[in-house]
Protein backbone atom coordinates (compact mmCIF):
# COMPACT_ATOMS: atom_id res chain seq x y z
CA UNK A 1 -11.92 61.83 74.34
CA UNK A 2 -9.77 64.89 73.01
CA UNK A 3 -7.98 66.10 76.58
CA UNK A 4 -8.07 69.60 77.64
CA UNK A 5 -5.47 72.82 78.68
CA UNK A 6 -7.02 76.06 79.28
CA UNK A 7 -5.51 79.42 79.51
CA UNK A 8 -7.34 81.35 82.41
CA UNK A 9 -6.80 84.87 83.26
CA UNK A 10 -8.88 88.20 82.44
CA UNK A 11 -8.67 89.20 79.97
CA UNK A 12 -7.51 86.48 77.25
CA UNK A 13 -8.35 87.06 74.26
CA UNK A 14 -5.18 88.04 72.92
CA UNK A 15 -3.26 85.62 74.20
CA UNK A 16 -0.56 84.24 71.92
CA UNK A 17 0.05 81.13 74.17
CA UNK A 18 -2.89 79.42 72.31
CA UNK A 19 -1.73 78.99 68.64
CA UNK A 20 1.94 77.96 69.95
CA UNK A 21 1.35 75.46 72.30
CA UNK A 22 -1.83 73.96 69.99
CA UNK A 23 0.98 73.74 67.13
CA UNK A 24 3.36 71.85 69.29
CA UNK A 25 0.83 69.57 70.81
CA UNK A 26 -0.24 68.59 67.42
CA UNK A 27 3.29 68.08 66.01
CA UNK A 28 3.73 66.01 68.68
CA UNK A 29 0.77 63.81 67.38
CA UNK A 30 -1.33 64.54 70.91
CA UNK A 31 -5.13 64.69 71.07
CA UNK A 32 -4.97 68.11 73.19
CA UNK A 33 -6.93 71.21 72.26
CA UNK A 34 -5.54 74.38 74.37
CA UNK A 35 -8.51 76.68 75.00
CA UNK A 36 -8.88 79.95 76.26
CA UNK A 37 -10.77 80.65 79.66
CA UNK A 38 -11.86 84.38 80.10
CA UNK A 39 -12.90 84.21 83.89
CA UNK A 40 -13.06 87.41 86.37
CA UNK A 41 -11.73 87.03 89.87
CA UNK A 42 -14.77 85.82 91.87
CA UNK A 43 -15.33 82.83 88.94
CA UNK A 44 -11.50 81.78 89.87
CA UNK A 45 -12.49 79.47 92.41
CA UNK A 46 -14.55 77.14 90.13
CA UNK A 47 -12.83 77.55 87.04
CA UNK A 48 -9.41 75.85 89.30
CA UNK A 49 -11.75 73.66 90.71
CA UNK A 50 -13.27 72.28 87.30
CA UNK A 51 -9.79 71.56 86.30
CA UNK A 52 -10.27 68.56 88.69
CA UNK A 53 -12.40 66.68 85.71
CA UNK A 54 -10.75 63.54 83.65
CA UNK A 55 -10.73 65.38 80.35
CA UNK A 56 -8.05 68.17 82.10
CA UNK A 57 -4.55 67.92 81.80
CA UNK A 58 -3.62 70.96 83.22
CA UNK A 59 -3.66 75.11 82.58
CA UNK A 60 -2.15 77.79 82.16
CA UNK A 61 -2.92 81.03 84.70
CA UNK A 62 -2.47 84.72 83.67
CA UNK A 63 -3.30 88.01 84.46
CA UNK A 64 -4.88 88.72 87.61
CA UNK A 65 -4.89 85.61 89.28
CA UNK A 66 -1.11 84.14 89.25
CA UNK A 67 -0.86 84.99 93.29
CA UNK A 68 -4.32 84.34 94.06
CA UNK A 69 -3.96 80.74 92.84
CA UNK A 70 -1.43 79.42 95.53
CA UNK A 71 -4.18 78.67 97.96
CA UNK A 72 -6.38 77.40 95.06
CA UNK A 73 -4.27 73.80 94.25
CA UNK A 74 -3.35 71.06 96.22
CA UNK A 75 0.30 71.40 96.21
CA UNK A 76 2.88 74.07 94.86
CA UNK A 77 6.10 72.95 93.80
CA UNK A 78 9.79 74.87 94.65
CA UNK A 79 9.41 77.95 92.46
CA UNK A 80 6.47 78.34 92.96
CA UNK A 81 6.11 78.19 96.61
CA UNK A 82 9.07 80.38 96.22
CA UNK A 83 7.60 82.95 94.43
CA UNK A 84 4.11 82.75 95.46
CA UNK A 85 3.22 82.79 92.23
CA UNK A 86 1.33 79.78 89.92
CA UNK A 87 1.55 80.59 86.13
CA UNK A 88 1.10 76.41 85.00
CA UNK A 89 -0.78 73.77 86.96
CA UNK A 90 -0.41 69.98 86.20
CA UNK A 91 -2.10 67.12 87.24
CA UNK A 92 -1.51 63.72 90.07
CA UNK A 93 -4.71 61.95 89.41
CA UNK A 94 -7.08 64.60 90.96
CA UNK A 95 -4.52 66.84 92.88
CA UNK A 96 -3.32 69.87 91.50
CA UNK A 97 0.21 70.94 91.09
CA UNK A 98 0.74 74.39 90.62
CA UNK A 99 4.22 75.52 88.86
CA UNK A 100 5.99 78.61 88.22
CA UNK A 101 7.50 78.53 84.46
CA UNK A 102 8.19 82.31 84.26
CA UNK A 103 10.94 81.58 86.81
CA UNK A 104 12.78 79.34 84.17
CA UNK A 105 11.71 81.46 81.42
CA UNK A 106 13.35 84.57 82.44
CA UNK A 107 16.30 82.80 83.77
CA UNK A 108 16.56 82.55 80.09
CA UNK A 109 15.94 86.11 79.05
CA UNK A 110 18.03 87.32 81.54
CA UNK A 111 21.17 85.24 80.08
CA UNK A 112 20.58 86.29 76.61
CA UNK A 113 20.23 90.10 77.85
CA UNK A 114 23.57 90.32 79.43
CA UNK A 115 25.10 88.12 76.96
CA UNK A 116 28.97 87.40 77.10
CA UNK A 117 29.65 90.09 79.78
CA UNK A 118 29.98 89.38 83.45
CA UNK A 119 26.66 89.08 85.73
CA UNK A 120 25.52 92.50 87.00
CA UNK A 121 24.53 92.61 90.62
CA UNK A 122 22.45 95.43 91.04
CA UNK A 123 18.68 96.18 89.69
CA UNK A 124 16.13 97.72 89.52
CA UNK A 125 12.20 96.20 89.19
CA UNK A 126 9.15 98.39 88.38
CA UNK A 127 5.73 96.53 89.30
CA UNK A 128 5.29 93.94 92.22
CA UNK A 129 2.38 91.82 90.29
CA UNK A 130 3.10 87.73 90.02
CA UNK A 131 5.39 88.73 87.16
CA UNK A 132 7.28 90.66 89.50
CA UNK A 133 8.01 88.19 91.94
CA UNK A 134 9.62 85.52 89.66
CA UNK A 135 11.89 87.77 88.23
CA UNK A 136 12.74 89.09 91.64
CA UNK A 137 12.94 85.03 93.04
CA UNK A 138 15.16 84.83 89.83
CA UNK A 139 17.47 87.98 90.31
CA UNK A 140 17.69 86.44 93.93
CA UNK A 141 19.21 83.34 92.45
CA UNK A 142 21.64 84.79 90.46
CA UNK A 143 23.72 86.30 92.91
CA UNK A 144 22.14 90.09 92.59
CA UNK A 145 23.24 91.87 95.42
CA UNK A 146 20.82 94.66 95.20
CA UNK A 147 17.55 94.76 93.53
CA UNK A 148 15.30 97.44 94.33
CA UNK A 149 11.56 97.11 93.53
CA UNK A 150 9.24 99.99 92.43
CA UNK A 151 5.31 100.03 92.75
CA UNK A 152 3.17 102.45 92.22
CA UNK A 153 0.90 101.20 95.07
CA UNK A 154 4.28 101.10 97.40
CA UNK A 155 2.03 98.69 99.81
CA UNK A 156 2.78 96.32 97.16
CA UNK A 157 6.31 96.65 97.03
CA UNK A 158 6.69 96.21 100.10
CA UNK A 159 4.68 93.10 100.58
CA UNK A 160 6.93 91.52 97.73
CA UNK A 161 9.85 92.31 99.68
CA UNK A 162 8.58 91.12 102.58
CA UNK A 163 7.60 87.97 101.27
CA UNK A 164 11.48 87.42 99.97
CA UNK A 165 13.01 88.25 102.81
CA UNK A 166 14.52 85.54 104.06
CA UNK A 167 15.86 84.25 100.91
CA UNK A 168 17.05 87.62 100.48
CA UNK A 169 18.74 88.34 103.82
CA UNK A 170 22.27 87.83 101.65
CA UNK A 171 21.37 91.10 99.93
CA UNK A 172 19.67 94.57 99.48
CA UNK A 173 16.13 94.17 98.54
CA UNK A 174 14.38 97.36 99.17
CA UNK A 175 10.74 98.96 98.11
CA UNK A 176 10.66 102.34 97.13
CA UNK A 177 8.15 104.88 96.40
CA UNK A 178 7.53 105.79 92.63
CA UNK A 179 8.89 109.09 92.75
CA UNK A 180 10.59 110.25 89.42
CA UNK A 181 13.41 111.63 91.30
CA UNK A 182 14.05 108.76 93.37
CA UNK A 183 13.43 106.22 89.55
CA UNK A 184 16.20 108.22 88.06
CA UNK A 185 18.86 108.05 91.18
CA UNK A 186 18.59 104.43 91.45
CA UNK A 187 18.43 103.93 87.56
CA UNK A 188 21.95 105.80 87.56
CA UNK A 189 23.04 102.97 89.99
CA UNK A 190 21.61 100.08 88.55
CA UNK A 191 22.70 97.84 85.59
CA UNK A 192 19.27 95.71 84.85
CA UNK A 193 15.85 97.23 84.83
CA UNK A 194 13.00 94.76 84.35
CA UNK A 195 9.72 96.23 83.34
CA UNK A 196 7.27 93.87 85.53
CA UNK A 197 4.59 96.72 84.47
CA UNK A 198 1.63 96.85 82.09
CA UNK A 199 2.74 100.11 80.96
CA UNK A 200 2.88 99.76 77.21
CA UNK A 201 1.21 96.99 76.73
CA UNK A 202 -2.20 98.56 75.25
CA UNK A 203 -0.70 102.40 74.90
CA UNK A 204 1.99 103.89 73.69
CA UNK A 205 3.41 105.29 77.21
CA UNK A 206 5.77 104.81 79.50
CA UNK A 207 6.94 103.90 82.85
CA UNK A 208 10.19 105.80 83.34
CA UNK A 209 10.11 109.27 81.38
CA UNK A 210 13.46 109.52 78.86
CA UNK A 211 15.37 111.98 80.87
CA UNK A 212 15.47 109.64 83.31
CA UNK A 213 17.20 107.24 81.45
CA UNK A 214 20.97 106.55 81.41
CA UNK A 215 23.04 105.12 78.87
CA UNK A 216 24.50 101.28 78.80
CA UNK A 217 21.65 99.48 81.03
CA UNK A 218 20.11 96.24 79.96
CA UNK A 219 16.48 96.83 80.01
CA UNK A 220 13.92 93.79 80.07
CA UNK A 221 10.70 94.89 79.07
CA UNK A 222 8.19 91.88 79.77
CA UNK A 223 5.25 93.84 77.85
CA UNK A 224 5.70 92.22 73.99
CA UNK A 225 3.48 94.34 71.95
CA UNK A 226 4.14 93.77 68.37
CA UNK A 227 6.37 96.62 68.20
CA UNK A 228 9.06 98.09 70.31
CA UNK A 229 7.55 99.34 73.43
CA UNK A 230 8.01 103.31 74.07
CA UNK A 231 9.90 101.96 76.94
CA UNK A 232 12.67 100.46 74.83
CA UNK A 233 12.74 102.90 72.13
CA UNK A 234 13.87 105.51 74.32
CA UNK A 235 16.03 103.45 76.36
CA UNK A 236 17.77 102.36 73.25
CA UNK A 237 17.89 105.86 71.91
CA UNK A 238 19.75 106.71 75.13
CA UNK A 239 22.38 103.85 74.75
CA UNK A 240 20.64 101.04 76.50
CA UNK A 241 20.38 97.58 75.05
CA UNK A 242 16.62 96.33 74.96
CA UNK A 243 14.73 92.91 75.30
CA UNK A 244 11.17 92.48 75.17
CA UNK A 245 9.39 89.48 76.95
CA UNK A 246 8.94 86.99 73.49
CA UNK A 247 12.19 85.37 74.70
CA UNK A 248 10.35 85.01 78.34
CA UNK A 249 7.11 83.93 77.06
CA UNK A 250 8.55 81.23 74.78
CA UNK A 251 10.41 79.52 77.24
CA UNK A 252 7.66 79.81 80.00
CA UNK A 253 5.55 78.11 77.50
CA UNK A 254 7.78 75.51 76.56
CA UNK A 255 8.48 74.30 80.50
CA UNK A 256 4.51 74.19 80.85
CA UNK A 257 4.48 72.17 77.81
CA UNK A 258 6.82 69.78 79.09
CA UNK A 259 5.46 69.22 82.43
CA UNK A 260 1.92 68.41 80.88
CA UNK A 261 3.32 66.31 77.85
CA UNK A 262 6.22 64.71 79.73
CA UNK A 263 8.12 65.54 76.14
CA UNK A 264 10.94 67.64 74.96
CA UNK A 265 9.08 70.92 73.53
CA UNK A 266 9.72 71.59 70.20
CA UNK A 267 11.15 74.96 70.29
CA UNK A 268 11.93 75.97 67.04
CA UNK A 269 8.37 74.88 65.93
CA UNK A 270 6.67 77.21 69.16
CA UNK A 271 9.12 80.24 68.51
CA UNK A 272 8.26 80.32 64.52
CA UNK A 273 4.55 80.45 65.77
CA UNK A 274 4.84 83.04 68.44
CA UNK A 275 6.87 85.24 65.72
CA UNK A 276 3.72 84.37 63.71
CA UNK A 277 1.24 85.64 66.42
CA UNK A 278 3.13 88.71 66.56
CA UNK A 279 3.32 89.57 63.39
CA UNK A 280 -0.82 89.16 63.14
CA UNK A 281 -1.23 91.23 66.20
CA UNK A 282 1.33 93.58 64.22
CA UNK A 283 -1.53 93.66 61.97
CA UNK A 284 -4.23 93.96 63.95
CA UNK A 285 -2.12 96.97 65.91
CA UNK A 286 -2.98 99.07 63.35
CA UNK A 287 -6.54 98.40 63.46
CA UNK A 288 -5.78 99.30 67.19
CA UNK A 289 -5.50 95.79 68.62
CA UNK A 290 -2.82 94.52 70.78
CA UNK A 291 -1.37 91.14 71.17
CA UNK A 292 -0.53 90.31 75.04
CA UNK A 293 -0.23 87.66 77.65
CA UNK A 294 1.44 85.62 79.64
CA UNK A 295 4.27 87.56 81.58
CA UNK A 296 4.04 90.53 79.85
CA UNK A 297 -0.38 91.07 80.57
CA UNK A 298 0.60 89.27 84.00
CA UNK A 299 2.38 93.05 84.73
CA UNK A 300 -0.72 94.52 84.89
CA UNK A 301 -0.60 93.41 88.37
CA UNK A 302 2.08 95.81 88.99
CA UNK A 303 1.52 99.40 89.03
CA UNK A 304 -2.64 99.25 89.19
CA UNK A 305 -3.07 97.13 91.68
């Protein structure tokens, strides 16, 4: 009996999580097929629920329903009981373990966007969706000292803040409302700016308007559209250094891997085929298509919601 992961979320379809972790779980000689699940909100319930059967190894869960699968699974491990978020679930005969990969996956991005130089300590977040909250849990970790999160819905924000604070009673975590004035006064202060929004990922527009942007951030755009994001081409243009979420997405991947397969991921094989999925949905962008999921389609829960 060929076992079973499914990707659920809404929508799916572009998702490039399919044709890497298929690759790597036939490299690894495994009789897995990875399948997509396109289910709406209300058909969340069953679809978590049907995971339950023998043929089920686990899932993947994207974009909308990352926070409203906490209550869904039997048990929730550290991160993601931390971040009430579940982005992977696993399986103990017929309980289900939700996990929270995008924590470890941007712990990664992060590093590589700040490079050699020292830790900043001060950010800025833009979108309060389940994407949000593990790079928020994961700023938290680091050592940030102030992180302020913008929503366009500011009830949002502040119900992310709310939910960290106790872990963040160390720091400054503050919600604030999406005013362009107050963006560009606490860009000025910042160092790190995560884009936890779906802005970009199906147009070209933008979050933060490019007067408002100041030189010599490090700007984390989780969107990964085949091309620069208008985000990070202005930001750059300004002087900023950019990152968009492939880096994120990859390593989120390869921890869910790992907790369903009990193996080492191979890494080099998932990245060539992500950089392969992008290039087709490069493709396909100019037959106006767009390649998104995972973290980056997960934003959409920021600003819309």
């Amino acid at each position: 009996m060929t076992n079973r992961v499914v990707l659920i979320g809404h929508p799916v379809a572009h998702s490039l999580s399919g044709g890497m972790q298929q690759a790597a779980f036939d490299a690894e000689g495994l009789d897995i097929r990875y399948e997509l699940w396109d289910r709406v909100p209300l058909e969340l319930p069953d679809a978590i629920a049907e995971l339950k059967g023998e043929e089920f190894v686990g899932a993947n869960v994207t974009i909308p329903h990352k926070e409203k699968t906490v209550p869904l699974v039997d048990k929730t491990t550290e991160d993601a009981h931390a971040t009430g978020a579940v982005n992977t679930i696993t399986k103990d005969g017929k309980r289900l373990i939700g996990h929270n990969t995008d924590v470890a996956g941007f712990n990664v991005a992060l590093e590589a966007l700040v490079g050699k130089q020292k830790m900043p300590r001060q950010a800025v977040v833009l979108g309060a969706g389940g994407g949000a909250r593990a790079v928020v849990y994961g700023l938290i970790r680091e050592g940030f000292q102030r992180v302020i999160v913008f929503n366009r819905h500011l009830h949002r924000a502040e119900g992310l803040t709310r939910f960290f604070a106790r872990s963040a009673a160390h720091m400054e975590l503050r919600a604030m409302p999406w005013h362009e004035s107050v963006i560009e006064a606490e860009l000025a202060k910042a160092k790190v700016v995560v884009n936890a929004t779906s802005v970009g990922l199906r147009a070209d527009e933008t979050p933060v308007p490019a007067e408002l942007i100041p030189p010599d951030l490090l700007l984390l755009d989780l969107v990964y559209n085949p091309n620069p994001t208008r985000l990070m081409r202005e930001a750059e243009a300004a002087g900023c250094t950019v990152m968009g979420g492939e880096l994120m997405l990859l390593h989120q991947g390869a921890a869910a891997f790992e907790l369903w397969t009990g193996r080492k991921a191979p890494l080099d094989l998932m990245r060539e085929k992500l950089e392969e999925g992008i290039a087709a949905g490069a493709a396909g962008a100019a037959d106006g298509e767009v390649a998104a999921e995972g973290p980056a389609a997960d934003a959409a829960a920021g600003p819309a919601s």
